[in-house]
PDB file of N, CA and C in Angstrom:
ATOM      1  N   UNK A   1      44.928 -28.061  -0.614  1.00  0.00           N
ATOM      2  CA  UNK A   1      43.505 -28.008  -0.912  1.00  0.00           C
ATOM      3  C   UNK A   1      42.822 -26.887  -0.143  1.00  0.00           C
ATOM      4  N   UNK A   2      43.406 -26.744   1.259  1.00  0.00           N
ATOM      5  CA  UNK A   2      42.731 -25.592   1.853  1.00  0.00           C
ATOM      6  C   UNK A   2      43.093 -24.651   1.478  1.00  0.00           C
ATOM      7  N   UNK A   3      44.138 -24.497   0.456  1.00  0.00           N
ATOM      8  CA  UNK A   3      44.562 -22.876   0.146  1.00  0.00           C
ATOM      9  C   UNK A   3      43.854 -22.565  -0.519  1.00  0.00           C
ATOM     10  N   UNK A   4      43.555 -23.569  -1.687  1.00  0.00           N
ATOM     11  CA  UNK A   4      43.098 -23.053  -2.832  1.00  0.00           C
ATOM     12  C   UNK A   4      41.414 -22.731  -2.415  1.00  0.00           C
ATOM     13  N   UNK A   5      40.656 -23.403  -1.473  1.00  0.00           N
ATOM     14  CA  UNK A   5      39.886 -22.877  -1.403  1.00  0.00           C
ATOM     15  C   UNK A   5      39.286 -21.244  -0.086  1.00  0.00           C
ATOM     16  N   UNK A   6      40.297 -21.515   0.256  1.00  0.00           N
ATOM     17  CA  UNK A   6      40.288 -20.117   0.906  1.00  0.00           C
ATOM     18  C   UNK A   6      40.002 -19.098   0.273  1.00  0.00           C
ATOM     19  N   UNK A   7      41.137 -19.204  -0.801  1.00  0.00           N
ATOM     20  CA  UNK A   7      41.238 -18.561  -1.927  1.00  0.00           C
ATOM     21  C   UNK A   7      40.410 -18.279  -2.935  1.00  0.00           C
ATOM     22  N   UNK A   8      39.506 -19.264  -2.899  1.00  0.00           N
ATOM     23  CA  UNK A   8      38.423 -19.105  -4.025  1.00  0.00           C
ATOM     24  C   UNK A   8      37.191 -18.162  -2.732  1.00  0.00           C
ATOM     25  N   UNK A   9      36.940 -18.670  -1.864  1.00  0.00           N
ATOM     26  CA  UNK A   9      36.569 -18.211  -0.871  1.00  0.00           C
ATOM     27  C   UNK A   9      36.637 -16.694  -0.397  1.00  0.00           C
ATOM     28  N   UNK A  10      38.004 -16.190  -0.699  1.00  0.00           N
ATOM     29  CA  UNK A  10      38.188 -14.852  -0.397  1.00  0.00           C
ATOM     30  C   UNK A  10      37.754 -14.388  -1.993  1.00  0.00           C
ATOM     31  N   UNK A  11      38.198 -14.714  -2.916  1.00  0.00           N
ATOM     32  CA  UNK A  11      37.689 -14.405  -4.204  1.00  0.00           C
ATOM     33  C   UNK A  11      36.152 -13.556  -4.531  1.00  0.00           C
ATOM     34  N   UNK A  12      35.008 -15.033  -4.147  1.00  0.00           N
ATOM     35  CA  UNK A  12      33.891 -14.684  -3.903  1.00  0.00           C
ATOM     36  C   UNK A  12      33.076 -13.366  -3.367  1.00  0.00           C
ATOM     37  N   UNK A  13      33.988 -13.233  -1.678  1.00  0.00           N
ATOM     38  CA  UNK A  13      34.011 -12.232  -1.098  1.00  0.00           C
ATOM     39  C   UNK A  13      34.371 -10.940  -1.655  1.00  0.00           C
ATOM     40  N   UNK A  14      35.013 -11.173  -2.417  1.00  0.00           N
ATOM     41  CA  UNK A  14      35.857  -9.388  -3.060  1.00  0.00           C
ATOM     42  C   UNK A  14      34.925  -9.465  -4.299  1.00  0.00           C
ATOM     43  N   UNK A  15      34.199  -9.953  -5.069  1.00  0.00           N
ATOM     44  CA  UNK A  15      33.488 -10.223  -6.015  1.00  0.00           C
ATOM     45  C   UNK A  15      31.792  -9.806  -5.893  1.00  0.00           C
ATOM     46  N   UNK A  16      31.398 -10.223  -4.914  1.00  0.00           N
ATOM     47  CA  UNK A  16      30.227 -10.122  -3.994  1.00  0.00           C
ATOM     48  C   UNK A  16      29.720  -8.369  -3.969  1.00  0.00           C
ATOM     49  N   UNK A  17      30.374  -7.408  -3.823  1.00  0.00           N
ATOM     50  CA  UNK A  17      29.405  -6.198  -4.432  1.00  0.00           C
ATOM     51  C   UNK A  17      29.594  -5.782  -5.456  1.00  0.00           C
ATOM     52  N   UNK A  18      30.350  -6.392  -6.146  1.00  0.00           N
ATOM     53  CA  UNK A  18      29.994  -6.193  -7.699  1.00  0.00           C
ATOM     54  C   UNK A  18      28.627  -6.448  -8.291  1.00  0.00           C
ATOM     55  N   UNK A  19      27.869  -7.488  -7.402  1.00  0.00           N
ATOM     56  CA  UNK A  19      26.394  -8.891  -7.796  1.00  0.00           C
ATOM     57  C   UNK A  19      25.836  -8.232  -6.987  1.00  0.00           C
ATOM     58  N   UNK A  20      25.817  -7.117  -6.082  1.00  0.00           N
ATOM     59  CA  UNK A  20      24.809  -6.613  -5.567  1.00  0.00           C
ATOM     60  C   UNK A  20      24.484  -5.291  -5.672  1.00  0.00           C
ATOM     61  N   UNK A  21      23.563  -4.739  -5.874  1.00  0.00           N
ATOM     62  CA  UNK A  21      23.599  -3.594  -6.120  1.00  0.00           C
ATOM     63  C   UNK A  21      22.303  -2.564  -5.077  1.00  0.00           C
ATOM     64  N   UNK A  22      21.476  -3.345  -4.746  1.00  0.00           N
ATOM     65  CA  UNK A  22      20.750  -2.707  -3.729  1.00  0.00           C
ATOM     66  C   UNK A  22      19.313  -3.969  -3.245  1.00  0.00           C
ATOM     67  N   UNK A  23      18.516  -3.346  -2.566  1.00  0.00           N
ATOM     68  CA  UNK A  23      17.367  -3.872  -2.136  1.00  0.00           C
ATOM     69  C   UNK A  23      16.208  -4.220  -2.844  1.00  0.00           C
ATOM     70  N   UNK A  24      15.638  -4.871  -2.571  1.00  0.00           N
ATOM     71  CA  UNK A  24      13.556  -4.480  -3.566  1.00  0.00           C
ATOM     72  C   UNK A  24      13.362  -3.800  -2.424  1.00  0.00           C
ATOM     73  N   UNK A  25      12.616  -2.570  -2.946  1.00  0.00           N
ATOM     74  CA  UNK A  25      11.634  -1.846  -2.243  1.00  0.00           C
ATOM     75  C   UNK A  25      10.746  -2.809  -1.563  1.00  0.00           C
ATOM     76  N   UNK A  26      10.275  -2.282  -0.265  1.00  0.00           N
ATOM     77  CA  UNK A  26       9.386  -2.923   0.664  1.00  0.00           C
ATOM     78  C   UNK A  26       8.476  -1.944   0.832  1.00  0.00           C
ATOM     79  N   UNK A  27       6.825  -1.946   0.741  1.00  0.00           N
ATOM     80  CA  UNK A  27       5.890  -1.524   1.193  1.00  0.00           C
ATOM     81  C   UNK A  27       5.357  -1.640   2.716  1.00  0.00           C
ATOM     82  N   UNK A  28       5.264  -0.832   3.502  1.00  0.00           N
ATOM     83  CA  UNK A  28       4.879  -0.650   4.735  1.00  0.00           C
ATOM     84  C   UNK A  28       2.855  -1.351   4.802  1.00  0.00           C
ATOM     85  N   UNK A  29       2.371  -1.096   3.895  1.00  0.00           N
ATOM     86  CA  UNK A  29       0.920  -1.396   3.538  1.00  0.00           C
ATOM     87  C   UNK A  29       1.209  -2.733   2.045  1.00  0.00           C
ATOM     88  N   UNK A  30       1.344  -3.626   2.354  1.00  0.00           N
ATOM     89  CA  UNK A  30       1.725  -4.027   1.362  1.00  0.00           C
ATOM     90  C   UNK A  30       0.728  -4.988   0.737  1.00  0.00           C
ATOM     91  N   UNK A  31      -0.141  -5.110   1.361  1.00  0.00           N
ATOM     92  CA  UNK A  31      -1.732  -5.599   1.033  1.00  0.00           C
ATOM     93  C   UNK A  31      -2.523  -4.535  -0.271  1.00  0.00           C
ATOM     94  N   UNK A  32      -2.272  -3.587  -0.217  1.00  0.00           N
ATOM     95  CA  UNK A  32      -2.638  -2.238  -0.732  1.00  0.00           C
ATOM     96  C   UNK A  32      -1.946  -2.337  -1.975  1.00  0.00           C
ATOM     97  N   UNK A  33      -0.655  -3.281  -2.072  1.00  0.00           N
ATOM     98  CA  UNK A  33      -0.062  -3.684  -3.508  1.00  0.00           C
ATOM     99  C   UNK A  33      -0.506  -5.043  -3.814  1.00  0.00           C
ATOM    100  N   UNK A  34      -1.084  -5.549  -5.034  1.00  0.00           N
ATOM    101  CA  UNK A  34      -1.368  -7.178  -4.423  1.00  0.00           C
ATOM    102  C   UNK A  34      -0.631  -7.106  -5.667  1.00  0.00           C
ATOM    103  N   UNK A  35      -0.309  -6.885  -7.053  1.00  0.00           N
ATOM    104  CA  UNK A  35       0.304  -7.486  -7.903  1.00  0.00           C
ATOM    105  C   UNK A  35       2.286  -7.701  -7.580  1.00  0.00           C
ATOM    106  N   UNK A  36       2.252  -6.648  -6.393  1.00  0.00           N
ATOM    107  CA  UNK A  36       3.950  -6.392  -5.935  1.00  0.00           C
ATOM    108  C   UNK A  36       4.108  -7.413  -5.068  1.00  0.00           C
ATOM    109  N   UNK A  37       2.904  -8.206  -4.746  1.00  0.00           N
ATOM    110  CA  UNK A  37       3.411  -8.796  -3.688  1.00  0.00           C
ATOM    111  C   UNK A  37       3.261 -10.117  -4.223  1.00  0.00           C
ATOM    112  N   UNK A  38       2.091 -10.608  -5.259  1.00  0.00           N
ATOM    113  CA  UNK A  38       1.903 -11.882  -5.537  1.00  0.00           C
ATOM    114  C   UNK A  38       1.655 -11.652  -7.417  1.00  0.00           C
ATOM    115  N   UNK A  39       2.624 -11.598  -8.425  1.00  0.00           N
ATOM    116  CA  UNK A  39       2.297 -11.583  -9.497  1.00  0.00           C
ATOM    117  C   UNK A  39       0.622 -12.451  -9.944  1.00  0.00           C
ATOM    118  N   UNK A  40       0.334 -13.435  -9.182  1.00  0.00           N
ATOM    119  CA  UNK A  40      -0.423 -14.572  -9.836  1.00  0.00           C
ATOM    120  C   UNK A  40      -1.866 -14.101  -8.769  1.00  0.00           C
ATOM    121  N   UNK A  41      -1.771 -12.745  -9.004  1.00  0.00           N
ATOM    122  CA  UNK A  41      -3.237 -11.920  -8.382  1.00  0.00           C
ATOM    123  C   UNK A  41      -3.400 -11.191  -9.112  1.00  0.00           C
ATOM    124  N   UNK A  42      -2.867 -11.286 -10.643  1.00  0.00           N
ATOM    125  CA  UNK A  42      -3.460 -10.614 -11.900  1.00  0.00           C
ATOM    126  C   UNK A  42      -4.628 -11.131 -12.085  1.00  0.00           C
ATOM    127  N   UNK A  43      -5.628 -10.490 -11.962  1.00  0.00           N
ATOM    128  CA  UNK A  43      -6.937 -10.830 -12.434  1.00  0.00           C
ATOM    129  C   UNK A  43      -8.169 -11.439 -11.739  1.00  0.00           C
ATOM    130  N   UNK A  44      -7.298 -11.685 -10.215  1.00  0.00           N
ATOM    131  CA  UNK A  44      -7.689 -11.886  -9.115  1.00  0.00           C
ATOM    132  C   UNK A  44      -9.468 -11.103  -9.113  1.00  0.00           C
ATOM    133  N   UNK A  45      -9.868 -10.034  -9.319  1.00  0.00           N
ATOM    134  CA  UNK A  45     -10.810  -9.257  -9.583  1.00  0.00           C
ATOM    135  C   UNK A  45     -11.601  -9.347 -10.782  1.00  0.00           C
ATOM    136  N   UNK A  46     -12.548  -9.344 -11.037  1.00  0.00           N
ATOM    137  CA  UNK A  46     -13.534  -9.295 -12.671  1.00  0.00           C
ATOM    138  C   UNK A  46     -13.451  -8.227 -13.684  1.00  0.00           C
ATOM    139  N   UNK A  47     -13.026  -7.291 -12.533  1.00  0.00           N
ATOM    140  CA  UNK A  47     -13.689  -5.537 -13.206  1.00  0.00           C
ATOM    141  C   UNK A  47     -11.987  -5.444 -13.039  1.00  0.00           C
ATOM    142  N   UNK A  48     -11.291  -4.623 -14.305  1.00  0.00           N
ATOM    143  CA  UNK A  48     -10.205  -3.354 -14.444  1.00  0.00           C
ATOM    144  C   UNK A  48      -9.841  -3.029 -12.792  1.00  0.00           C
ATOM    145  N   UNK A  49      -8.033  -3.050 -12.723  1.00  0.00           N
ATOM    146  CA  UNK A  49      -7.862  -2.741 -11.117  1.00  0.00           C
ATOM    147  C   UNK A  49      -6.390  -2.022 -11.740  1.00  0.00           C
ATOM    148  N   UNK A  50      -6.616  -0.865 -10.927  1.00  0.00           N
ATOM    149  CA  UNK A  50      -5.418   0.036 -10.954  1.00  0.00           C
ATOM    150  C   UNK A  50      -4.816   0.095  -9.856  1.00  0.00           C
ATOM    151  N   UNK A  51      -3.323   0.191  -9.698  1.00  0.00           N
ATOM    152  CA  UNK A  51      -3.514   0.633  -8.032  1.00  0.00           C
ATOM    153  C   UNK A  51      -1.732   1.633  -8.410  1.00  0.00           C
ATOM    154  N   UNK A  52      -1.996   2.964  -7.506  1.00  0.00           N
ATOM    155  CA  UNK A  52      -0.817   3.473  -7.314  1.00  0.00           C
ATOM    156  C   UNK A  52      -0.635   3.860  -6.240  1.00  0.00           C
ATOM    157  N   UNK A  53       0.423   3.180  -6.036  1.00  0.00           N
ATOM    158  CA  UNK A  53       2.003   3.237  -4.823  1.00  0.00           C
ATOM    159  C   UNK A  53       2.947   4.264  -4.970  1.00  0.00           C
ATOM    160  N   UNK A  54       2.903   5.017  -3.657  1.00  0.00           N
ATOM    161  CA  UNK A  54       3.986   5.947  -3.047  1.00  0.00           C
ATOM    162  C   UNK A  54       4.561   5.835  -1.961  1.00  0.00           C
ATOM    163  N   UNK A  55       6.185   5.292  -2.030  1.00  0.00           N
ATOM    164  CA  UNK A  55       6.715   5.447  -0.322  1.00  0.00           C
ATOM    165  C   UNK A  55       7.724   5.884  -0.693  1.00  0.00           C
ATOM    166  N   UNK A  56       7.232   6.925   1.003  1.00  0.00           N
ATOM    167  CA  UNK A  56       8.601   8.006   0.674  1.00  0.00           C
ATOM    168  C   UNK A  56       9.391   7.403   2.180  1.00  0.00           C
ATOM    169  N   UNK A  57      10.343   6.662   2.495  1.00  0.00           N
ATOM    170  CA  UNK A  57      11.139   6.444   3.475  1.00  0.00           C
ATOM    171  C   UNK A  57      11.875   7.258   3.890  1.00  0.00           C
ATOM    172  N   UNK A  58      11.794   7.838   5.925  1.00  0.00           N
ATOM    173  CA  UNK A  58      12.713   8.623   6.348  1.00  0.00           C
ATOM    174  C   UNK A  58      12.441  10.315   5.806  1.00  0.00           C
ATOM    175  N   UNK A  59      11.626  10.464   5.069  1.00  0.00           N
ATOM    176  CA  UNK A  59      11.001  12.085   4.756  1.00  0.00           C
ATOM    177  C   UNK A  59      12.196  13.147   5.212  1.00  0.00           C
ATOM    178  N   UNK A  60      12.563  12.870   6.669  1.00  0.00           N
ATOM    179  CA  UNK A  60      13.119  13.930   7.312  1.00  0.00           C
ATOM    180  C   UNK A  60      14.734  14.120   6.754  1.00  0.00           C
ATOM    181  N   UNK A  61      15.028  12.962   6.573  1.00  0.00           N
ATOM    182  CA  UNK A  61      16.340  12.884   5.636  1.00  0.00           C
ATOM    183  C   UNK A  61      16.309  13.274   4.119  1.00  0.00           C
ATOM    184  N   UNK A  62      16.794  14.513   3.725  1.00  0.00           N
ATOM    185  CA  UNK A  62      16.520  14.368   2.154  1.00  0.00           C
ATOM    186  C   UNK A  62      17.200  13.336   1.328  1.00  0.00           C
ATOM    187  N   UNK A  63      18.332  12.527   1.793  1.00  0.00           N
ATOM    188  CA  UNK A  63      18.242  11.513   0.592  1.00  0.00           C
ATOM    189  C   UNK A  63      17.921  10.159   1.125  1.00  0.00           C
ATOM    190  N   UNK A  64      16.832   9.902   1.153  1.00  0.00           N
ATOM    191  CA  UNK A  64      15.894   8.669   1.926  1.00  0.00           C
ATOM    192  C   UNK A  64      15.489   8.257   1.049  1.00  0.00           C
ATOM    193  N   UNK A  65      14.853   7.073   0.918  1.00  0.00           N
ATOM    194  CA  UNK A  65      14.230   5.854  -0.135  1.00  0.00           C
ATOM    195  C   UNK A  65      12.848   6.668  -0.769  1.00  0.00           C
ATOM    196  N   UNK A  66      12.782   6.562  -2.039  1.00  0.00           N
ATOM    197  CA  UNK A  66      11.422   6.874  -2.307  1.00  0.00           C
ATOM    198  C   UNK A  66      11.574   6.020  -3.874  1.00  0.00           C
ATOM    199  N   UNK A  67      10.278   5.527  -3.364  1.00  0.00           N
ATOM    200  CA  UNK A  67       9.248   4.361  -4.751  1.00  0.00           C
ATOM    201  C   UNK A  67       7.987   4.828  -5.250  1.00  0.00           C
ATOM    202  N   UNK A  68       7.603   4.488  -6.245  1.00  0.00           N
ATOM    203  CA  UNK A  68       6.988   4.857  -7.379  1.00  0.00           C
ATOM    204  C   UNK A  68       6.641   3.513  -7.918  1.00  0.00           C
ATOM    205  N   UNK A  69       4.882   2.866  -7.447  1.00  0.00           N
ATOM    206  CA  UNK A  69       4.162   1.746  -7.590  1.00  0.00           C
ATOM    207  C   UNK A  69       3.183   2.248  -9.014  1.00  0.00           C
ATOM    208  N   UNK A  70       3.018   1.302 -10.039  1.00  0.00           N
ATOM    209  CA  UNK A  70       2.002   1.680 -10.435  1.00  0.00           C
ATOM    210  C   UNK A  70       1.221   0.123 -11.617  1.00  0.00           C
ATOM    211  N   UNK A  71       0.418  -0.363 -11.116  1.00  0.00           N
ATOM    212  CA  UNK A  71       0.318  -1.530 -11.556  1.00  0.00           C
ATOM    213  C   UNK A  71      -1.281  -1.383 -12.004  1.00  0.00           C
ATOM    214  N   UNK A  72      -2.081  -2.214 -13.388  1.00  0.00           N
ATOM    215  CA  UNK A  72      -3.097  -2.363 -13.944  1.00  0.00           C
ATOM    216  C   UNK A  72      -3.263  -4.009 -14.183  1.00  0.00           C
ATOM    217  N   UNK A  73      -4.001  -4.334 -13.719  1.00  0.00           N
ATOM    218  CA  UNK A  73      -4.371  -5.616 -14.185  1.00  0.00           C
ATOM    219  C   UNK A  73      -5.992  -6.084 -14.632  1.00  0.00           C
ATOM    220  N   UNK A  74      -6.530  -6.944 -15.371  1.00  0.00           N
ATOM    221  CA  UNK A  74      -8.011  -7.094 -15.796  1.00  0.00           C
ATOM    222  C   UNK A  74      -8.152  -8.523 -15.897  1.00  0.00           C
ATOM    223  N   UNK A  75      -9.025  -9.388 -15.566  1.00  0.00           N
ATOM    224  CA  UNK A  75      -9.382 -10.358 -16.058  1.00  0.00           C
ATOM    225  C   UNK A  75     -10.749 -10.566 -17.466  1.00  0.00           C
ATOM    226  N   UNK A  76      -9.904 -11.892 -17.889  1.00  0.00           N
ATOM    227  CA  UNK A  76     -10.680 -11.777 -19.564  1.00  0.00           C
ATOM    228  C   UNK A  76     -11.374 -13.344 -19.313  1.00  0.00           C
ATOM    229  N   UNK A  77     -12.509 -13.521 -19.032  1.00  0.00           N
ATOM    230  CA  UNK A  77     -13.630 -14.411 -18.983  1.00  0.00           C
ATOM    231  C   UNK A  77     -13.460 -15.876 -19.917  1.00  0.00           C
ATOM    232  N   UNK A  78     -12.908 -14.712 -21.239  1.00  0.00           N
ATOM    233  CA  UNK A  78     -12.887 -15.554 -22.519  1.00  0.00           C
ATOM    234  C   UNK A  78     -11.943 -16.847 -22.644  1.00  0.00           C
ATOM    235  N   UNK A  79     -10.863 -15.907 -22.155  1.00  0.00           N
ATOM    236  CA  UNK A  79      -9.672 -17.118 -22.317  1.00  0.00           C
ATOM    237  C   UNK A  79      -9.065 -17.578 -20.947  1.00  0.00           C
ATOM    238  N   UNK A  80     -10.150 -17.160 -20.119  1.00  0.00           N
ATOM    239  CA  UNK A  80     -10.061 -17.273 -18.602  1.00  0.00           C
ATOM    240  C   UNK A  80      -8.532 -17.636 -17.682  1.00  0.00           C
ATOM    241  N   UNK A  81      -8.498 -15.936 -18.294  1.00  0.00           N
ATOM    242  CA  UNK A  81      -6.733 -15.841 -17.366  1.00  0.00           C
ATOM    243  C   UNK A  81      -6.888 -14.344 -17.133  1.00  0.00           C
ATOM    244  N   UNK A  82      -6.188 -14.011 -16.082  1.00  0.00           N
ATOM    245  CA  UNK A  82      -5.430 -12.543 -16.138  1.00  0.00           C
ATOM    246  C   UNK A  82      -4.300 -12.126 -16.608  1.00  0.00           C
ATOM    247  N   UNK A  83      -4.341 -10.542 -16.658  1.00  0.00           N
ATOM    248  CA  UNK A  83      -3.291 -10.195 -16.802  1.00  0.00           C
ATOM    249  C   UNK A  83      -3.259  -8.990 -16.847  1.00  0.00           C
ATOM    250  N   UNK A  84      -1.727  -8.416 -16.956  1.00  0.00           N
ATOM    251  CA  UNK A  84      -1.382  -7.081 -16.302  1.00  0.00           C
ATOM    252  C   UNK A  84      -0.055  -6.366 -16.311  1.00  0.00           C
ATOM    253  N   UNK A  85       0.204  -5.151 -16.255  1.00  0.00           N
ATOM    254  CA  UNK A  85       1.516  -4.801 -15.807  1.00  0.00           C
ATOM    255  C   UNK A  85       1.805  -3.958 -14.927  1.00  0.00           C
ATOM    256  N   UNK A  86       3.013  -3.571 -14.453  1.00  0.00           N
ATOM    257  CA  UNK A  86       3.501  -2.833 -13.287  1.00  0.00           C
ATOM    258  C   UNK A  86       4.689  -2.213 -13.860  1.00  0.00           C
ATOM    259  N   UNK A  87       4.602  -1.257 -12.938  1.00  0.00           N
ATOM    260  CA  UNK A  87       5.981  -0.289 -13.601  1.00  0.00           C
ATOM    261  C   UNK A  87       5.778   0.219 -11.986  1.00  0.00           C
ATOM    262  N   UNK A  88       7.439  -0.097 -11.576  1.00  0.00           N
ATOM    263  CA  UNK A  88       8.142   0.257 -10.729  1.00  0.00           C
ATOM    264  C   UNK A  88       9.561   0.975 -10.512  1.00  0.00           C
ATOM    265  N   UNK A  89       9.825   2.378  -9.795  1.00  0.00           N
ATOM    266  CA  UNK A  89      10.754   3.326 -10.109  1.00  0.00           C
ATOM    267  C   UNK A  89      11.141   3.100  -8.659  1.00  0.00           C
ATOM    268  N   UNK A  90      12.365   2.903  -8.140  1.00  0.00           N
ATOM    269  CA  UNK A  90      12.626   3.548  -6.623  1.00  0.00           C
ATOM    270  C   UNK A  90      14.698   3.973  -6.582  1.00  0.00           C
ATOM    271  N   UNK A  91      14.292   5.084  -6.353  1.00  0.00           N
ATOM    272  CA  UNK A  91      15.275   5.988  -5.564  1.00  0.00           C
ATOM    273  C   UNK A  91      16.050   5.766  -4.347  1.00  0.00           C
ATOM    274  N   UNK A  92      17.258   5.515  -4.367  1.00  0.00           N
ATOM    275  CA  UNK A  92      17.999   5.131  -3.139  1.00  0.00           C
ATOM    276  C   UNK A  92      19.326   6.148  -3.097  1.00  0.00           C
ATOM    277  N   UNK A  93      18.986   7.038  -1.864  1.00  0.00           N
ATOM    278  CA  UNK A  93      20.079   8.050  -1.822  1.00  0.00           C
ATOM    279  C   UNK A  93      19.920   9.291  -2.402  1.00  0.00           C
ATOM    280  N   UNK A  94      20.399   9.937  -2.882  1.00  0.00           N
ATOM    281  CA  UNK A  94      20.548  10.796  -3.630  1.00  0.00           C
ATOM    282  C   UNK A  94      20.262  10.313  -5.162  1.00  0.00           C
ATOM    283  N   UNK A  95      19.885   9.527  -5.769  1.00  0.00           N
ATOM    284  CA  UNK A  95      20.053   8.969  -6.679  1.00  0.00           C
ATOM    285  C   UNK A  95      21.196   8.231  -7.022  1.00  0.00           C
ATOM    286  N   UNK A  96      22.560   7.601  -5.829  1.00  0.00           N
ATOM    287  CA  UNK A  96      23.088   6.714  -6.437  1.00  0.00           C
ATOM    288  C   UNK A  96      22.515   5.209  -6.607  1.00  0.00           C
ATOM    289  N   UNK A  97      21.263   4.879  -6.091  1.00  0.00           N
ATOM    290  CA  UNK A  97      20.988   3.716  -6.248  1.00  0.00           C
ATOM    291  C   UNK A  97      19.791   3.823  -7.099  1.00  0.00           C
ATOM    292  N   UNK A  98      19.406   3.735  -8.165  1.00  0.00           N
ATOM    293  CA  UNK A  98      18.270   4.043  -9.033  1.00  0.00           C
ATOM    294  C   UNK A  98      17.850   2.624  -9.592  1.00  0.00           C
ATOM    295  N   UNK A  99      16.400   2.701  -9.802  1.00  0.00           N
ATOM    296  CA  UNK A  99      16.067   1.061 -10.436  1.00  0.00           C
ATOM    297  C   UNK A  99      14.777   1.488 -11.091  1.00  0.00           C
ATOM    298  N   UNK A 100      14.982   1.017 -12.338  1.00  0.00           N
ATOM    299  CA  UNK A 100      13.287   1.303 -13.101  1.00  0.00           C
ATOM    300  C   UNK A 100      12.839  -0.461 -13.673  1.00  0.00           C
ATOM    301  N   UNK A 101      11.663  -0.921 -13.031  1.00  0.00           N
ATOM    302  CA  UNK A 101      11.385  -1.991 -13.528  1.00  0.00           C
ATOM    303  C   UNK A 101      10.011  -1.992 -14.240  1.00  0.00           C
ATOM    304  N   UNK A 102       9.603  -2.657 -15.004  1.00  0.00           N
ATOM    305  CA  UNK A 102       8.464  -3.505 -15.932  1.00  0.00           C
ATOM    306  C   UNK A 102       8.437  -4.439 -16.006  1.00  0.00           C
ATOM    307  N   UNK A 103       7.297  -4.917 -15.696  1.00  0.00           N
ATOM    308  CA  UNK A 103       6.809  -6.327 -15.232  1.00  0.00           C
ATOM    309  C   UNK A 103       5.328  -6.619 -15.966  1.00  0.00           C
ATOM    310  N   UNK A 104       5.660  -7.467 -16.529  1.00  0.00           N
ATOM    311  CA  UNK A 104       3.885  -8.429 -17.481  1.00  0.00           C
ATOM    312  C   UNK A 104       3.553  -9.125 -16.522  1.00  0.00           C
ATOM    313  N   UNK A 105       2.636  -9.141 -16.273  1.00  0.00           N
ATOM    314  CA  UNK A 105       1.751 -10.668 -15.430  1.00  0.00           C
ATOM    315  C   UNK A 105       0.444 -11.140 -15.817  1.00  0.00           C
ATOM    316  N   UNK A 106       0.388 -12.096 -15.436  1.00  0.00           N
ATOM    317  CA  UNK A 106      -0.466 -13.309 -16.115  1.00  0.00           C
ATOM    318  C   UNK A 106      -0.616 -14.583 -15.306  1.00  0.00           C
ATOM    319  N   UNK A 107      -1.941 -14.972 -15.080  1.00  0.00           N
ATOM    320  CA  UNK A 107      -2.455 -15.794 -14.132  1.00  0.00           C
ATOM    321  C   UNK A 107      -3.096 -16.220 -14.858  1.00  0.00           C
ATOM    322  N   UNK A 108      -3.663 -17.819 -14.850  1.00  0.00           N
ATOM    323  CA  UNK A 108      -4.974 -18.907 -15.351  1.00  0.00           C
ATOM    324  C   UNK A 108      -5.827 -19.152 -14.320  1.00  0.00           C
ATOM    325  N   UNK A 109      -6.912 -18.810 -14.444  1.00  0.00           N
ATOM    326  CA  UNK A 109      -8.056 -19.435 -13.520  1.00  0.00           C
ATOM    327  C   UNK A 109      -8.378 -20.984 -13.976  1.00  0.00           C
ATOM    328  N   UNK A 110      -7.991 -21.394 -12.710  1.00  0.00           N
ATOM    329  CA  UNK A 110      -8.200 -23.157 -13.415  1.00  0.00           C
ATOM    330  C   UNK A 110      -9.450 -23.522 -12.074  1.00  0.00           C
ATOM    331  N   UNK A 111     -10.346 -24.394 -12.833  1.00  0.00           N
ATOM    332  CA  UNK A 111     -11.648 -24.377 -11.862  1.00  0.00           C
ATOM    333  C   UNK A 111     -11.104 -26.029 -11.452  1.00  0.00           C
ATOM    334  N   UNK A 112     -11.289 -26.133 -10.236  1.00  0.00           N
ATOM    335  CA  UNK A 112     -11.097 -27.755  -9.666  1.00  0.00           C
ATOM    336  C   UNK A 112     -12.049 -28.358  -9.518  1.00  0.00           C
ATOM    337  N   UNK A 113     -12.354 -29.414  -9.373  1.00  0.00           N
ATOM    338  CA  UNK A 113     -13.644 -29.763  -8.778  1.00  0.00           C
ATOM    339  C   UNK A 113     -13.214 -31.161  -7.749  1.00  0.00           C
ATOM    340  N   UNK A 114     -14.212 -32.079  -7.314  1.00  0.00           N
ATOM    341  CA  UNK A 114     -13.778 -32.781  -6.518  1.00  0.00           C
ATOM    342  C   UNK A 114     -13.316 -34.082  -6.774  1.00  0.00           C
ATOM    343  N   UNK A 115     -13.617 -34.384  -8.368  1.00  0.00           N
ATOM    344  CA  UNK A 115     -13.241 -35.582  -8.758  1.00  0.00           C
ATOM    345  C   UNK A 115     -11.808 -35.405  -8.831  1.00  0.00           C
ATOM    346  N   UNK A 116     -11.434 -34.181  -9.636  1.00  0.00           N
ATOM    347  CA  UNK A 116     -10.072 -34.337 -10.296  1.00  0.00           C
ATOM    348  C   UNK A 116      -8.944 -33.818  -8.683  1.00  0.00           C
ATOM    349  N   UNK A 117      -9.241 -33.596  -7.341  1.00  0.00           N
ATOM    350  CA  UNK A 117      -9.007 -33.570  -6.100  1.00  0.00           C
ATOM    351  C   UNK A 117      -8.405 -35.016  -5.781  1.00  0.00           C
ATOM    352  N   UNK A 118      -9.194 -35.925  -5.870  1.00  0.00           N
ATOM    353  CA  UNK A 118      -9.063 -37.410  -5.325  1.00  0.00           C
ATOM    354  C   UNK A 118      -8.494 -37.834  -6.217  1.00  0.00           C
TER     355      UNK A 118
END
């Protein structure tokens, strides 16, 4: 029994960077991203919110981390939800680690009150 799971055990292990392939980008200011950091802050705002993100990691190294933030979100009164998208690019290395993402988001403003509390 212990072989076999050693075995499955070492398996895993030799298997394991195949399932990985790199990091999420991390923002140094990351308040300055609110949809990167909390999808369900689409709409968080009344008025149209743009926000674009640049980090360039390590500068002095030419093949250092660099990301590419760029997210829009609006809230709609009507059907009282937000929503939004993001498009995220980041560079790892020289370009062997590359990642392009798109992301929808969408939040409900739900009003509480104190009855439905208790």
């Amino acid at each position: 029994m212990i072989g076999r799971l050693s075995s499955f055990i070492l398996f895993l292990t030799c298997m394991l960077p195949v399932f990985i392939y790199g990091q999420d980008p991390a923002f140094s200011q990351y308040y300055a991203n609110p949809m990167y950091l909390n999808p369900a802050m689409a709409g968080s705002t009344y008025c149209g919110r743009l926000t674009l993100n640049y980090r360039n990691q390590w500068p002095a190294i030419s093949k250092g981390y660099v990301t590419y933030n760029v997210a829009y979100d609006q809230f709609l009164e009507k059907i009282k939800s937000g929503y939004g998208v993001m498009f995220t690019a980041d560079r790892q290395g020289s370009g062997a680690i590359t990642s392009l993402m798109m992301s929808g988001l969408y939040s409900f403003k739900l009003q509480a009150s104190q009855k439905s509390i208790q």
